[in-house]
N, C-alpha and C. Protein backbone atom coordinates (compact mmCIF):
# COMPACT_ATOMS: atom_id res chain seq x y z
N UNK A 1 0.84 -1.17 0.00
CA UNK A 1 0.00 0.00 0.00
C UNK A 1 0.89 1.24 0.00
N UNK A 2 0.16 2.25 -0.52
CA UNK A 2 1.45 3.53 -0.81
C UNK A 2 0.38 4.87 -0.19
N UNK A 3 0.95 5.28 0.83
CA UNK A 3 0.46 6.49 1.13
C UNK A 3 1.36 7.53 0.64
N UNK A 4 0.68 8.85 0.38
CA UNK A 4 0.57 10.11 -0.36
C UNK A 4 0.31 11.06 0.77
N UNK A 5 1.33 12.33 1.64
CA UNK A 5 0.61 13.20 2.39
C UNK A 5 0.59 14.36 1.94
N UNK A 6 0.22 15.21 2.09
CA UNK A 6 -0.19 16.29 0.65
C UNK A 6 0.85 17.39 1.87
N UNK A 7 1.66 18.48 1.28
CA UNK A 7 2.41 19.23 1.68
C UNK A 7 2.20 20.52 1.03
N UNK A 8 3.12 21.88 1.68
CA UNK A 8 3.06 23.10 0.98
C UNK A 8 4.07 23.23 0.29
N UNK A 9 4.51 23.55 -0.56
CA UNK A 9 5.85 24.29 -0.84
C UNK A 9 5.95 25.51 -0.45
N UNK A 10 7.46 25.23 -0.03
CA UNK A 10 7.60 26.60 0.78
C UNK A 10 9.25 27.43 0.00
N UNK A 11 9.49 26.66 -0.97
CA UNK A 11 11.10 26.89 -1.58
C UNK A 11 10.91 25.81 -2.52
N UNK A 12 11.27 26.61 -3.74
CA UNK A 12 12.07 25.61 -4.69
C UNK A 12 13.33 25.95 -5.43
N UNK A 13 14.53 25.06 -5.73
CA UNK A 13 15.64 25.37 -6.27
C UNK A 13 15.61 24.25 -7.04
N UNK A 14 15.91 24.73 -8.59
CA UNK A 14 15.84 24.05 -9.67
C UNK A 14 14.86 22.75 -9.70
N UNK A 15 14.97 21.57 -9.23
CA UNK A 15 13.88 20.29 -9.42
C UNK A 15 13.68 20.35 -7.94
N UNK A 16 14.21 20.75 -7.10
CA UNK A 16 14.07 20.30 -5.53
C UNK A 16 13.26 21.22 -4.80
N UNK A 17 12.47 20.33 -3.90
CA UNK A 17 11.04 21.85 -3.15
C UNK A 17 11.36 21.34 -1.94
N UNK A 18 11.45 22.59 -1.24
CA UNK A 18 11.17 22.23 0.57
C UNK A 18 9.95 22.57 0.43
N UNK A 19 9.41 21.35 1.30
CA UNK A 19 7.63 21.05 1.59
C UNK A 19 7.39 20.97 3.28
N UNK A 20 6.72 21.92 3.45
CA UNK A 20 6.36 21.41 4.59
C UNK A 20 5.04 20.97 4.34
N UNK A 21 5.48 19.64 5.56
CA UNK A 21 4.54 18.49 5.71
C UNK A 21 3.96 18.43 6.86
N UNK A 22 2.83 19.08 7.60
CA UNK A 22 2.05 18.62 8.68
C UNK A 22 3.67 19.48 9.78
N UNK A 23 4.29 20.23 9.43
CA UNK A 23 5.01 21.17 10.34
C UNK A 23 6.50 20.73 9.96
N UNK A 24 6.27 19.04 9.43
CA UNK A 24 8.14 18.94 9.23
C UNK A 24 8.04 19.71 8.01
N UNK A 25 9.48 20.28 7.73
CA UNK A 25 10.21 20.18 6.58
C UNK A 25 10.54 19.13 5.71
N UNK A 26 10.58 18.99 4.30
CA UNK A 26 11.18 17.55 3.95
C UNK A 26 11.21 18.43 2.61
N UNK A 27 12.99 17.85 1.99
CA UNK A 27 13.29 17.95 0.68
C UNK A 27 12.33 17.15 -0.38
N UNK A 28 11.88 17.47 -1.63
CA UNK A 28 10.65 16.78 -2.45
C UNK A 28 11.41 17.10 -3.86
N UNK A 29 11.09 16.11 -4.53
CA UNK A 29 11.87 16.02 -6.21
C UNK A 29 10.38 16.24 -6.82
N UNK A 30 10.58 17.36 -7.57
CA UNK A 30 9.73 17.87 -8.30
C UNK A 30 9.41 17.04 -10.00
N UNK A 31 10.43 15.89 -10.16
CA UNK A 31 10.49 15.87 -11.29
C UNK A 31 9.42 15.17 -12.25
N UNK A 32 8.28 14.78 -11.16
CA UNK A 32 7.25 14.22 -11.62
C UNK A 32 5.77 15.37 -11.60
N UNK A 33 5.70 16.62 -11.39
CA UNK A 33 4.82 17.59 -11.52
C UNK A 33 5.09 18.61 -12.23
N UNK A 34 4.29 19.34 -12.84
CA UNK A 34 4.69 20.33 -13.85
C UNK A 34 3.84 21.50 -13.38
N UNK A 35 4.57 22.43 -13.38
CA UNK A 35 3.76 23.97 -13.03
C UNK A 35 3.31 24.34 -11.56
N UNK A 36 4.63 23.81 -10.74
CA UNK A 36 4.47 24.09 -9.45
C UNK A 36 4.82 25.42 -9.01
N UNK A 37 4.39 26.16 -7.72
CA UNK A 37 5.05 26.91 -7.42
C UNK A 37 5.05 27.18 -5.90
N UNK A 38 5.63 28.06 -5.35
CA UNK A 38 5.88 28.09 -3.77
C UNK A 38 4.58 28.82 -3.50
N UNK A 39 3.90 28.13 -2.46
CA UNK A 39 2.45 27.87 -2.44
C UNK A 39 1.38 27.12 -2.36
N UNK A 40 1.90 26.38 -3.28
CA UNK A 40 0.92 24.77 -3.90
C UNK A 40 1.13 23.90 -3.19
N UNK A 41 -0.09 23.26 -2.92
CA UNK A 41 0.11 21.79 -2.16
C UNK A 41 0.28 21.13 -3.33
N UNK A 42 1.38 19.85 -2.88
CA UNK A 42 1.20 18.42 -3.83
C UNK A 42 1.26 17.13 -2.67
N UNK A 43 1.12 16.52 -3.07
CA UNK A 43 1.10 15.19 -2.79
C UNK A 43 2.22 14.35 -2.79
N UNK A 44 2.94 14.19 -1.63
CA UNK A 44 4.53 13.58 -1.49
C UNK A 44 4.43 12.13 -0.57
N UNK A 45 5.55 11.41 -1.63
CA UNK A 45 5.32 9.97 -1.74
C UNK A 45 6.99 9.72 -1.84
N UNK A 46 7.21 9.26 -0.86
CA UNK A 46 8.92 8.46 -1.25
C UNK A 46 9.72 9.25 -1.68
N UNK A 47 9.25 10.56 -1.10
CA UNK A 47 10.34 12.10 -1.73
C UNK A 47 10.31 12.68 -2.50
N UNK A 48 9.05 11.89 -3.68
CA UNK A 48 8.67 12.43 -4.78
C UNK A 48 7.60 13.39 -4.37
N UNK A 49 6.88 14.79 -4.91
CA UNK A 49 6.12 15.15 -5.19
C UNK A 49 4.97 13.92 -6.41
N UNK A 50 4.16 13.86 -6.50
CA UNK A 50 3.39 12.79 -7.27
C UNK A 50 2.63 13.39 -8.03
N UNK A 51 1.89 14.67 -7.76
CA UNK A 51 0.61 15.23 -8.01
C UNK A 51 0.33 16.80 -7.10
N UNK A 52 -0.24 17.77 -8.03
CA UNK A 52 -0.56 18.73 -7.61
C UNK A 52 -1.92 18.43 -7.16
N UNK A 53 -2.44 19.21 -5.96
CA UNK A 53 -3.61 19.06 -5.20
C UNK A 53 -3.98 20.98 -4.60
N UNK A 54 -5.43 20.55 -4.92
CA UNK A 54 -5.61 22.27 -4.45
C UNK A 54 -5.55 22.48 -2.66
N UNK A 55 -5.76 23.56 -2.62
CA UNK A 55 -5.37 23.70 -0.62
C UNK A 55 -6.99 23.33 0.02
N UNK A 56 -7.93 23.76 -0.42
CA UNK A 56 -9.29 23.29 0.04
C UNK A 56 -8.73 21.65 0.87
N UNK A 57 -8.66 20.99 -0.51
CA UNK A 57 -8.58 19.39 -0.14
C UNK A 57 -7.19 18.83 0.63
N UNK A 58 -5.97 19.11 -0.09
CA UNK A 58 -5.43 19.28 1.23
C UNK A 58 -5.25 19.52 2.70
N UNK A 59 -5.96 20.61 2.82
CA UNK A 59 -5.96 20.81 4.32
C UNK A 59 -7.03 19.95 4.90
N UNK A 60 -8.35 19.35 4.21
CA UNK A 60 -9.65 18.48 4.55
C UNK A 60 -8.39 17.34 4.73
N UNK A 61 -7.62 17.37 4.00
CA UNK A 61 -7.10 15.19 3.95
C UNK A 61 -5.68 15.62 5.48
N UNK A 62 -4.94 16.59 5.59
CA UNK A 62 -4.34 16.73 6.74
C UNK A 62 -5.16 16.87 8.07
N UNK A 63 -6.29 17.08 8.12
CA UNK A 63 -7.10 17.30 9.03
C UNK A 63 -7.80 15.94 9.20
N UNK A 64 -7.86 15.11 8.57
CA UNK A 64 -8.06 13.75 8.93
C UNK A 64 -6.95 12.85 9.21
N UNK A 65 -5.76 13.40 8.92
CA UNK A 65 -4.37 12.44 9.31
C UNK A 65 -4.37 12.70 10.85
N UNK A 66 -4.42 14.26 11.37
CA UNK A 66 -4.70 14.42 11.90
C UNK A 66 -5.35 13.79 13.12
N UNK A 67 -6.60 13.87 13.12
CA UNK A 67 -7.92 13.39 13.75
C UNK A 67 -7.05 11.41 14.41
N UNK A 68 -7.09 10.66 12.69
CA UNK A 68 -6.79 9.94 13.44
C UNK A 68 -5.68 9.39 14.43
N UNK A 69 -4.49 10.44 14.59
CA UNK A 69 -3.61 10.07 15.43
C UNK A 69 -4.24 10.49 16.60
N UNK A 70 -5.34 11.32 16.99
CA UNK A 70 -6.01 11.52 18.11
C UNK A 70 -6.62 9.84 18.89
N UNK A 71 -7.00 9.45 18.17
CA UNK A 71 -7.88 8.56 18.44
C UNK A 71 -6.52 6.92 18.90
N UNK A 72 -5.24 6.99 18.68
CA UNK A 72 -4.20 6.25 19.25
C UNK A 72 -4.33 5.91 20.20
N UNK A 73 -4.22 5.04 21.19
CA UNK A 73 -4.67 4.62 22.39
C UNK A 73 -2.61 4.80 22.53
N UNK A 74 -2.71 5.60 24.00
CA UNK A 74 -0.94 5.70 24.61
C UNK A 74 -0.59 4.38 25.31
């Protein structure tokens, strides 16, 4: 199974985006999306960016990653 967590860009230099992800930072290879820019959520998978995603739905699908780490029994 392959999870996808959707991030911001916050920097890009040449193919490479710093994304923040749910507050981390993480380096992202752009080389599979076209017409990104610092701003845009995409969808990061194994370091790849995968897919551009608008912020509406993004922030709905982080807000359920969210939710369910609430529900973790300690």
């Amino acid at each position: 199974m392959c999870l996808g967590i959707p991030g911001r860009i916050i920097e890009i230099a040449d193919t490479i985006a710093k994304v923040d992800v749910a507050g981390t930072r993480k380096e992202t290879n752009l080389m599979l999306v076209e017409d990104v820019r610092v701003g845009d959520y995409v969808i990061v998978h194994a370091g790849f960016a995968i897919q551009k995603m608008n912020e509406k739905e993004a922030l709905k699908t982080l807000k359920i990653i969210e939710d369910l780490g609430e529900g973790t029994p300690a």
